[in-house]
Structures are given as structure tokens and as C-alpha cells.
Protein backbone atom coordinates (compact mmCIF):
# COMPACT_ATOMS: atom_id res chain seq x y z
CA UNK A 1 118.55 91.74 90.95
CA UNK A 2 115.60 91.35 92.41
CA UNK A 3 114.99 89.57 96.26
CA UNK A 4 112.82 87.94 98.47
CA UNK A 5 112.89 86.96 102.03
CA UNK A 6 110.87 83.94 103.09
CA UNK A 7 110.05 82.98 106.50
CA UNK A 8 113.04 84.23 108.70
CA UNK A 9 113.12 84.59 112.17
CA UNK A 10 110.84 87.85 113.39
CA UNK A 11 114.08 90.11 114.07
CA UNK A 12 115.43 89.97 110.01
CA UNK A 13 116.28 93.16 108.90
CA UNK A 14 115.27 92.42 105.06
CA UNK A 15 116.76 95.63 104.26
CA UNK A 16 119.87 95.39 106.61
CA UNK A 17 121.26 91.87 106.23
CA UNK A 18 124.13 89.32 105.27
CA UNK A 19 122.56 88.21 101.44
CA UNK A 20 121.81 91.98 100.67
CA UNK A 21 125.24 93.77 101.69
CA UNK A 22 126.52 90.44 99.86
CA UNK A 23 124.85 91.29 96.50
CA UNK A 24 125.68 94.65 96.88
CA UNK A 25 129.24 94.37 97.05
CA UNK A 26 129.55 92.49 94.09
CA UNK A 27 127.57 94.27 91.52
CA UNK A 28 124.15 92.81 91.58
CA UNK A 29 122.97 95.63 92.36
CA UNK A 30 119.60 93.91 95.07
CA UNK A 31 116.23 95.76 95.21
CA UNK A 32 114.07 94.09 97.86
CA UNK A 33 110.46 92.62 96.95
CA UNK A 34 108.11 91.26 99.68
CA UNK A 35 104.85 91.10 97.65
CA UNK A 36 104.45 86.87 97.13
CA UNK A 37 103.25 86.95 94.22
CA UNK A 38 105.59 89.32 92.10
CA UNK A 39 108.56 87.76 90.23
CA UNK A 40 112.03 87.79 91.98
CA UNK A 41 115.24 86.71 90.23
CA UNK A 42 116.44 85.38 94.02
CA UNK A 43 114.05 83.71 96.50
CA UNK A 44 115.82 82.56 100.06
CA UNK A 45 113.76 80.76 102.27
CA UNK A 46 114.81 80.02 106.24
CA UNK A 47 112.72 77.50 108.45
CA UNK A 48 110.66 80.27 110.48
CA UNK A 49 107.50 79.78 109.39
CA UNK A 50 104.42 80.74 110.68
CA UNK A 51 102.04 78.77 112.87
CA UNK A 52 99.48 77.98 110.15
CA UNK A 53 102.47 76.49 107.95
CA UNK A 54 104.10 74.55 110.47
CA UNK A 55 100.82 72.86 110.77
CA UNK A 56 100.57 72.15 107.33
CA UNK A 57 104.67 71.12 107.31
CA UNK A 58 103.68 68.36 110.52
CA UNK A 59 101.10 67.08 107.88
CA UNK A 60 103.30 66.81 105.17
CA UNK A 61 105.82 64.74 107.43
CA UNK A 62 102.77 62.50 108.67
CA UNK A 63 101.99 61.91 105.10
CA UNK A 64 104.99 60.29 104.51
CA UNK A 65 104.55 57.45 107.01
CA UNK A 66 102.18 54.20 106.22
CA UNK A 67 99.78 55.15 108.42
CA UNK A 68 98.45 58.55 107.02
CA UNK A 69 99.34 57.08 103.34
CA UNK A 70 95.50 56.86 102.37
CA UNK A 71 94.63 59.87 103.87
CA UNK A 72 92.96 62.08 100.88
CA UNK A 73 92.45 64.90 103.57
CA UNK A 74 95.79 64.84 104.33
CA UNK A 75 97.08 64.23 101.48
CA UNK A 76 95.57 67.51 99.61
CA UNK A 77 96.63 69.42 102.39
CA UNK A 78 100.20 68.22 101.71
CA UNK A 79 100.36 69.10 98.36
CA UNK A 80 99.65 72.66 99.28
CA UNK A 81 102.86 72.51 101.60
CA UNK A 82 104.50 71.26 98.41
CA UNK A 83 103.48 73.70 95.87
CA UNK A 84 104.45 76.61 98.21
CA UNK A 85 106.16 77.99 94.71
CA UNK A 86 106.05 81.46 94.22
CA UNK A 87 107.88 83.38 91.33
CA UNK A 88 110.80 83.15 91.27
CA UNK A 89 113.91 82.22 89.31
CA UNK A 90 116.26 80.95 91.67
CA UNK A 91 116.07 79.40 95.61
CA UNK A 92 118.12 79.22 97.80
CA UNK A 93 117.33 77.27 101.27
CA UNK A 94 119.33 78.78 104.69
CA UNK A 95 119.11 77.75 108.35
CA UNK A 96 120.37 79.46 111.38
CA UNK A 97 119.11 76.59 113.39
CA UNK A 98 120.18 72.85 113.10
CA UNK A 99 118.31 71.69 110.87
CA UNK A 100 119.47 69.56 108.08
CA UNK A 101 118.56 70.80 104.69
CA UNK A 102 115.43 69.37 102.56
CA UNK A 103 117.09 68.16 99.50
CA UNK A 104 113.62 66.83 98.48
CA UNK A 105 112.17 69.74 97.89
CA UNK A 106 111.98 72.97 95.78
CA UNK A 107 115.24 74.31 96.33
CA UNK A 108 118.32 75.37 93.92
CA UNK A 109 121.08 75.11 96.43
CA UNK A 110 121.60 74.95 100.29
CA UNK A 111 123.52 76.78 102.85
CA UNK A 112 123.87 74.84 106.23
CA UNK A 113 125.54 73.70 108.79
CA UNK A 114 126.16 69.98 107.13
CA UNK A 115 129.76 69.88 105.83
CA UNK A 116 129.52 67.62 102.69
CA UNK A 117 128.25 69.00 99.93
CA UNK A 118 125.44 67.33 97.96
CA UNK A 119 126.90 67.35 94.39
CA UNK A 120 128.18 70.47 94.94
CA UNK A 121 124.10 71.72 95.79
CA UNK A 122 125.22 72.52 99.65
CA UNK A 123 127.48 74.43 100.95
CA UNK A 124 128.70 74.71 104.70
CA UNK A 125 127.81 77.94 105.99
CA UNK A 126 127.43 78.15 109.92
CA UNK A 127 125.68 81.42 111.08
CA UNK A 128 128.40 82.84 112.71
CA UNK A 129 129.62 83.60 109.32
CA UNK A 130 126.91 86.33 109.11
CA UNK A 131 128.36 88.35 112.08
CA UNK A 132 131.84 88.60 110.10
CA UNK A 133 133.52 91.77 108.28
CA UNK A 134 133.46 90.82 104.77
CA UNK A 135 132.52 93.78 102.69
CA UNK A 136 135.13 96.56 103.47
CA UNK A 137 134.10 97.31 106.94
CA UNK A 138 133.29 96.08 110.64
CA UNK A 139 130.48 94.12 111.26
CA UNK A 140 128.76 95.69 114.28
CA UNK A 141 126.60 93.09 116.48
CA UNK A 142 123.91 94.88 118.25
CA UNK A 143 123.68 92.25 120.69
CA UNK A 144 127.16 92.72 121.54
CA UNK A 145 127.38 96.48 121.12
CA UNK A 146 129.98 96.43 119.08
CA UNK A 147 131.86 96.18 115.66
CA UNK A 148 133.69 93.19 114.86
CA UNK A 149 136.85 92.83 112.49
CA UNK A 150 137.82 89.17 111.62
CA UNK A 151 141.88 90.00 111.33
CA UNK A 152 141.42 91.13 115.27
CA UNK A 153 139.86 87.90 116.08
CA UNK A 154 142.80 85.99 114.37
CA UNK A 155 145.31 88.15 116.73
CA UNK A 156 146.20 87.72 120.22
CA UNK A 157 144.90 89.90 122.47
CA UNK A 158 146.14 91.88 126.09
CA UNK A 159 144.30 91.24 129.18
CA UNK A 160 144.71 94.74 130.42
CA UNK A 161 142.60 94.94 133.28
CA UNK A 162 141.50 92.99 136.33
CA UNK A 163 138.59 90.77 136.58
CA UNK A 164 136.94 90.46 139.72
CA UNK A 165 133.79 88.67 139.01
CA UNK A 166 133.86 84.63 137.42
CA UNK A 167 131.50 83.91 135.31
CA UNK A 168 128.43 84.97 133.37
CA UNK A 169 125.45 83.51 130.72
CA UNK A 170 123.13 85.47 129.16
CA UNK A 171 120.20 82.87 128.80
CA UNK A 172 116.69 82.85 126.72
CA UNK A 173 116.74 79.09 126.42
CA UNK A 174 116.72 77.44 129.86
CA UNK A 175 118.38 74.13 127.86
CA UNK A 176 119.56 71.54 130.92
CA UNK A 177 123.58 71.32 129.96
CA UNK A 178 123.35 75.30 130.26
CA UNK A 179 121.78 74.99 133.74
CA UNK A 180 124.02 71.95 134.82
CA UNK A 181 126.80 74.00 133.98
CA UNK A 182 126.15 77.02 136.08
CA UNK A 183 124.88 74.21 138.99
CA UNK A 184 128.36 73.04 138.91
CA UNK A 185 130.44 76.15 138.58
CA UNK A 186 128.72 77.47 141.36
CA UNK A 187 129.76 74.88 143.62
CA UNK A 188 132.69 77.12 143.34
CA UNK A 189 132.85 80.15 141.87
CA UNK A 190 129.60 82.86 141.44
CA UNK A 191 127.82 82.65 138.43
CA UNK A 192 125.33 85.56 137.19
CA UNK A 193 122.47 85.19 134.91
CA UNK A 194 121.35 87.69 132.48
CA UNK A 195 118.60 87.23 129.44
CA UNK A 196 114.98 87.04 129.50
CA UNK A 197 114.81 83.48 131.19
CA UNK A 198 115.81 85.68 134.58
CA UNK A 199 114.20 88.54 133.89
CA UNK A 200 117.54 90.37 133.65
CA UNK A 201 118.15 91.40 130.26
CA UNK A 202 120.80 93.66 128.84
CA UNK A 203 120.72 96.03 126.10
CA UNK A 204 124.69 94.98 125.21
CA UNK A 205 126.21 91.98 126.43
CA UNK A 206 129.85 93.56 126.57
CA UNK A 207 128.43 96.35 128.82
CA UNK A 208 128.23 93.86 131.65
CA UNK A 209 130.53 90.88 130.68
CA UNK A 210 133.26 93.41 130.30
CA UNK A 211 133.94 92.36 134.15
CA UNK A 212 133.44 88.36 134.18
CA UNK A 213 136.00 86.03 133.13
CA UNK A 214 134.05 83.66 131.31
CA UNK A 215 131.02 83.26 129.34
CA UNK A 216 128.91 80.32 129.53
CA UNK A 217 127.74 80.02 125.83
CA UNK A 218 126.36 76.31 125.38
CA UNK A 219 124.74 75.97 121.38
CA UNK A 220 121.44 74.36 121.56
CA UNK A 221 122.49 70.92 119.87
CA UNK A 222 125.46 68.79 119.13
CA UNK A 223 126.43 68.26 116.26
CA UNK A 224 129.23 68.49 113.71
CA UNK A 225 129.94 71.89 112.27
CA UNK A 226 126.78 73.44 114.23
CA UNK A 227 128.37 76.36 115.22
CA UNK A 228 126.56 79.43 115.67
CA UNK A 229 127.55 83.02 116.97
CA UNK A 230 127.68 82.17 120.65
CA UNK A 231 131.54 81.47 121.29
CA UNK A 232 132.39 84.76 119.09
CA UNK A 233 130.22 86.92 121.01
CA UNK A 234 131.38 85.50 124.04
CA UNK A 235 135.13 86.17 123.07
CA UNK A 236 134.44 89.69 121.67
CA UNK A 237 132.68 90.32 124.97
CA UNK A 238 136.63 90.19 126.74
CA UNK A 239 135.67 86.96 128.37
CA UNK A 240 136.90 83.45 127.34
CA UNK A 241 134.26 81.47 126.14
CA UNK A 242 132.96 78.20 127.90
CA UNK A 243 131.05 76.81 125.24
CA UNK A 244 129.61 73.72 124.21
CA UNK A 245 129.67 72.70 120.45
CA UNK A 246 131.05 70.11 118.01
CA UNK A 247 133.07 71.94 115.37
CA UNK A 248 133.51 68.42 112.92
CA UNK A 249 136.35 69.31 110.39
CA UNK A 250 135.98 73.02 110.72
CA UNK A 251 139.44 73.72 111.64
CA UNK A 252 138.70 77.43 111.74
CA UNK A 253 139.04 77.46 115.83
CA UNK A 254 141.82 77.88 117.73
CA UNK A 255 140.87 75.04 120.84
CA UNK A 256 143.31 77.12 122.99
CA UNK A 257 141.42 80.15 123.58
CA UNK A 258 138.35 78.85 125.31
CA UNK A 259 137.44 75.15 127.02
CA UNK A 260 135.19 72.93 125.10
CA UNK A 261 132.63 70.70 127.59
CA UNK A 262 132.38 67.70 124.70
CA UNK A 263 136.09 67.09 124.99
CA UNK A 264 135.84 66.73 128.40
CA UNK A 265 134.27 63.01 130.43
CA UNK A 266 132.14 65.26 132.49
CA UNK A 267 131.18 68.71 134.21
CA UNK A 268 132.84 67.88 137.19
CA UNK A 269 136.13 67.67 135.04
CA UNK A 270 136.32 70.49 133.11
CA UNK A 271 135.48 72.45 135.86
CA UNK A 272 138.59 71.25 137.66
CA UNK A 273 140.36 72.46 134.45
CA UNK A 274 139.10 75.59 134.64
CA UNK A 275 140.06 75.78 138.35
CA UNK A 276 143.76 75.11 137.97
CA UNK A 277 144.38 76.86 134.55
CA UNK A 278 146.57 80.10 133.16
CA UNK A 279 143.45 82.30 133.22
CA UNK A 280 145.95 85.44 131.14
CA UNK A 281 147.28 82.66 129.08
CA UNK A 282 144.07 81.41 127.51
CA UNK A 283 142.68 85.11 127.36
CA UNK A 284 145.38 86.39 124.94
CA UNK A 285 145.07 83.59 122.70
CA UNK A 286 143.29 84.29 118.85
CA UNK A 287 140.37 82.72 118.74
CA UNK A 288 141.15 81.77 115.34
CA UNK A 289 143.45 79.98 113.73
CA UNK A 290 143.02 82.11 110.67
CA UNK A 291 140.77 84.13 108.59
CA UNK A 292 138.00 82.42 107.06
CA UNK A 293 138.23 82.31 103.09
CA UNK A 294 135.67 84.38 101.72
CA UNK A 295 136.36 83.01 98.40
CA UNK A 296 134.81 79.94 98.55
CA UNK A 297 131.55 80.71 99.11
CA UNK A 298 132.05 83.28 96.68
CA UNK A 299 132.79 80.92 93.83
CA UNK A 300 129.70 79.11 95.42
CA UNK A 301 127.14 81.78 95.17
CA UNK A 302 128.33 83.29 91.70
CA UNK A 303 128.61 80.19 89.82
CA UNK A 304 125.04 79.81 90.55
CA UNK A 305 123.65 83.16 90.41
CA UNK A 306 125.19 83.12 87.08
CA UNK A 307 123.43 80.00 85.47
């Protein structure tokens, strides 16, 4: 089967990724094309795109309201947007960020974070799925620094060694709830910042959070089932996670093994949660319930890859 990658985030490993050890592991044997204009049997598009096409996106938008309706400039320009089609057989549309999918355009079928389905044309498919074990071995997370297994993350674990320091957040996105949150904690408790936004970055998160008992890990939105890889990699780092996210009907969680701000009134009250609870106690619990089935978005993708 032949691939294509289309506008992903700078850092995609085309060669390395979820959708090629995927394909591999089930036969379709995936051979990577990245010239545009070749014939693929599998496009997937994601929503980085460059600077001169999220101009011509903003137009396409404007174009769509009263104002900019008799616009022929405008309007041309649109259509390019539109007929973005290169060759290819089948598209798929993917999102790490939250970003609901474009059911109006050129796309076959849709992986998101939106949990109803579209006629059976979306399926839910939050990006912390990418950073799990599926095909016969553990998923190592170079941001982390190291391999994950799903079964250990549906297991309770030991707290086997001291922690001396509180709290830690690794932060590239100065986003105000992450900020408020270490404001208020460190009314308390000392909070370090790490990441590029303090000019403290770390090659692997664990080899500093290792020490910490919590990780501040705050998603950028709120939203139902917008759950991204920031409360796994804060539990694999040995902390427990305080995070920030809506989880919807994903029942995947286990709410026990790290505190949640949006089921809390305020900041001020979940930090006096977090003052008076069973630090070892929440640490040992799984952060899942259970393993994620693998089979349904199995039955997803090959049902369509074979029509």
C-alpha cells in the first residue's frame, strides 16, 4: 500500500509513526510516497499547514460569510483551497489538536477527538492513543525517555522511594489556567518550571520529574473527549498527574489516580485537596481502568481500507 503524509506537525517521523507501524502489522505491507503529485492508495492529512495555506484556509472561511459572498478574488482563491486534491484513492482526516473535523470537505473518514460518529465516517481517536503499545512491543516516548506498556498502566504501582520536592510542569505554552495553577500551588508548596517558555528544557521529562510528586499537565482546551498525551506522560514520569481535561464518556480513566481541576469550584479548592490527601494512596493507583480495545478501531480502519 502506498502512503502519504499531509501537513503534520514539523516533528512527524513519516517513516517512524502510529499509521505506518499500524499498516505494517496487519499485512498492508506501507511504502511511503511524499512526491504530491504521484498516486497513493492512502492519503492522511493533519491540520499543520503551512503559512501560505493557512492564508488561503482564512479566505476560504471568509468566503463563507455574506460579506465576502461577491468577492470573485476571493472566491477563486477559495476554490484553490478546495481543490487541494491530489492522487489519491482514499483520505483520511486526523487531528492532534482540538479541532473538530471538516465533514464538508474532501475526506473519506475522520479520526478525532469528537465522540459521535458521523454515520459511522468518524471515529474517536484522542492522541494519546498514538503513544500506546499496540503492535507486539513497548511504545517508547522520547519525550519521556522511556517505553510504555499499556497492561502496566492498567496495574497499580509501588511508591518505592521518597519524594522530597512538590511539584513540577514542563511548559511551551504559557496558557493562563497553567500559570494560575502554579500561582496558587506556590502559595504553598515549590513549584519548578521546565520547557522552553523558561528557558529550562530537558532532554527527558522522567530524568527530572523522577523526584516531584506531581505534574502539572493542563491540555490546552476543554472539551469532551480532548484528551491528549499529557496526563500519561505525567503518570509514567512517577508523579501523579494534576491535569486539566474533560474526558466526556471516555470511561477509559481511572479518576482516582490523579486530581482533575474541572471537577473542582475553583483553584483554591483543589489545592486544599491536594493538601490534605493520601499522597501513597493516589500514587499506587492504575491510571486506567482497563486496557483500551484495539479492536475497534481496527474494525474501523479495515472495513474501509477494504472498500
Amino acid at each position: 500500500m502506498q502512503i502519504r503524509f499531509v501537513n503534520f506537525w514539523k516533528t512527524f517521523n513519516e517513516n517512524d509513526n502510529f499509521f505506518m507501524k499500524y499498516l505494517d502489522y496487519f499485512g498492508y505491507n506501507p511504502k511511503l510516497v511524499q512526491d504530491k503529485r504521484s498516486a497513493v492508495d492512502l492519503e492522511i492529512h493533519s491540520v499543520f499547514y503551512n503559512k501560505s495555506l493557512r492564508k488561503l484556509v482564512g479566505l476560504d472561511k471568509k468566503l463563507k460569510s455574506r460579506s465576502y459572498f461577491n468577492s470573485k478574488r476571493i472566491q477563486k482563491m477559495s476554490e484553490f483551497v478546495i481543490s487541494q486534491k491530489t492522487v489519491a484513492t482514499k483520505r483520511i482526516w486526523f487531528t492532534g489538536e482540538n479541532i473538530r473535523p471538516p465533514y464538508d470537505q474532501l475526506f473519506d473518514r475522520y479520526l478525532s477527538f469528537d465522540q459521535f460518529n458521523f454515520n459511522d465516517n468518524n471515529f474517536y481517536f484522542p492522541l494519546w492513543y498514538t503513544h500506546l503499545d499496540w503492535f507486539g512491543e513497548p511504545e517508547y516516548n522520547s519525550r519521556v525517555g522511556i517505553h510504555i506498556s499499556m497492561s502496566t498502566l492498567a496495574e497499580k504501582r509501588k511508591l518505592t522511594r521518597t519524594k522530597k520536592k512538590f511539584a513540577c510542569i514542563f511548559l511551551s505554552n504559557p496558557h493562563p489556567f497553567r500559570l494560575e495553577m502554579v500561582k496558587k500551588l506556590r502559595e504553598n508548596f515549590e513549584v519548578d518550571v521546565f520547557g522552553s517558555y523558561s528557558g529550562n528544557p530537558v532532554a527527558h521529562k522522567i530524568d527530572v520529574s523522577k523526584d516531584y510528586m506531581y505534574t502539572i499537565c493542563f491540555e490546552n482546551d476543554l472539551y469532551p473527549g480532548y484528551i491528549t498525551e499529557k496526563i500519561l506522560e505525567a503518570y509514567v514520569s512517577e508523579t501523579v498527574p494534576i491535569y486539566w481535561g474533560d474526558f466526556g464518556n471516555d470511561v477509559s480513566f481511572n479518576p482516582d489516580s490523579f486530581f482533575n481541576l474541572s471537577s473542582f469550584e475553583s483553584f483554591e479548592h483543589l489545592v486544599e485537596k491536594i493538601k490534605s490527601c493520601d499522597y501513597e494512596k493516589i500514587y499506587e493507583q492504575p491510571l486506567l481502568n482497563h486496557e483500551v480495545d484495539f479492536t475497534l478501531f481496527h474494525n474501523f480502519m479495515s472495513k474501509f481500507l477494504k472498500h
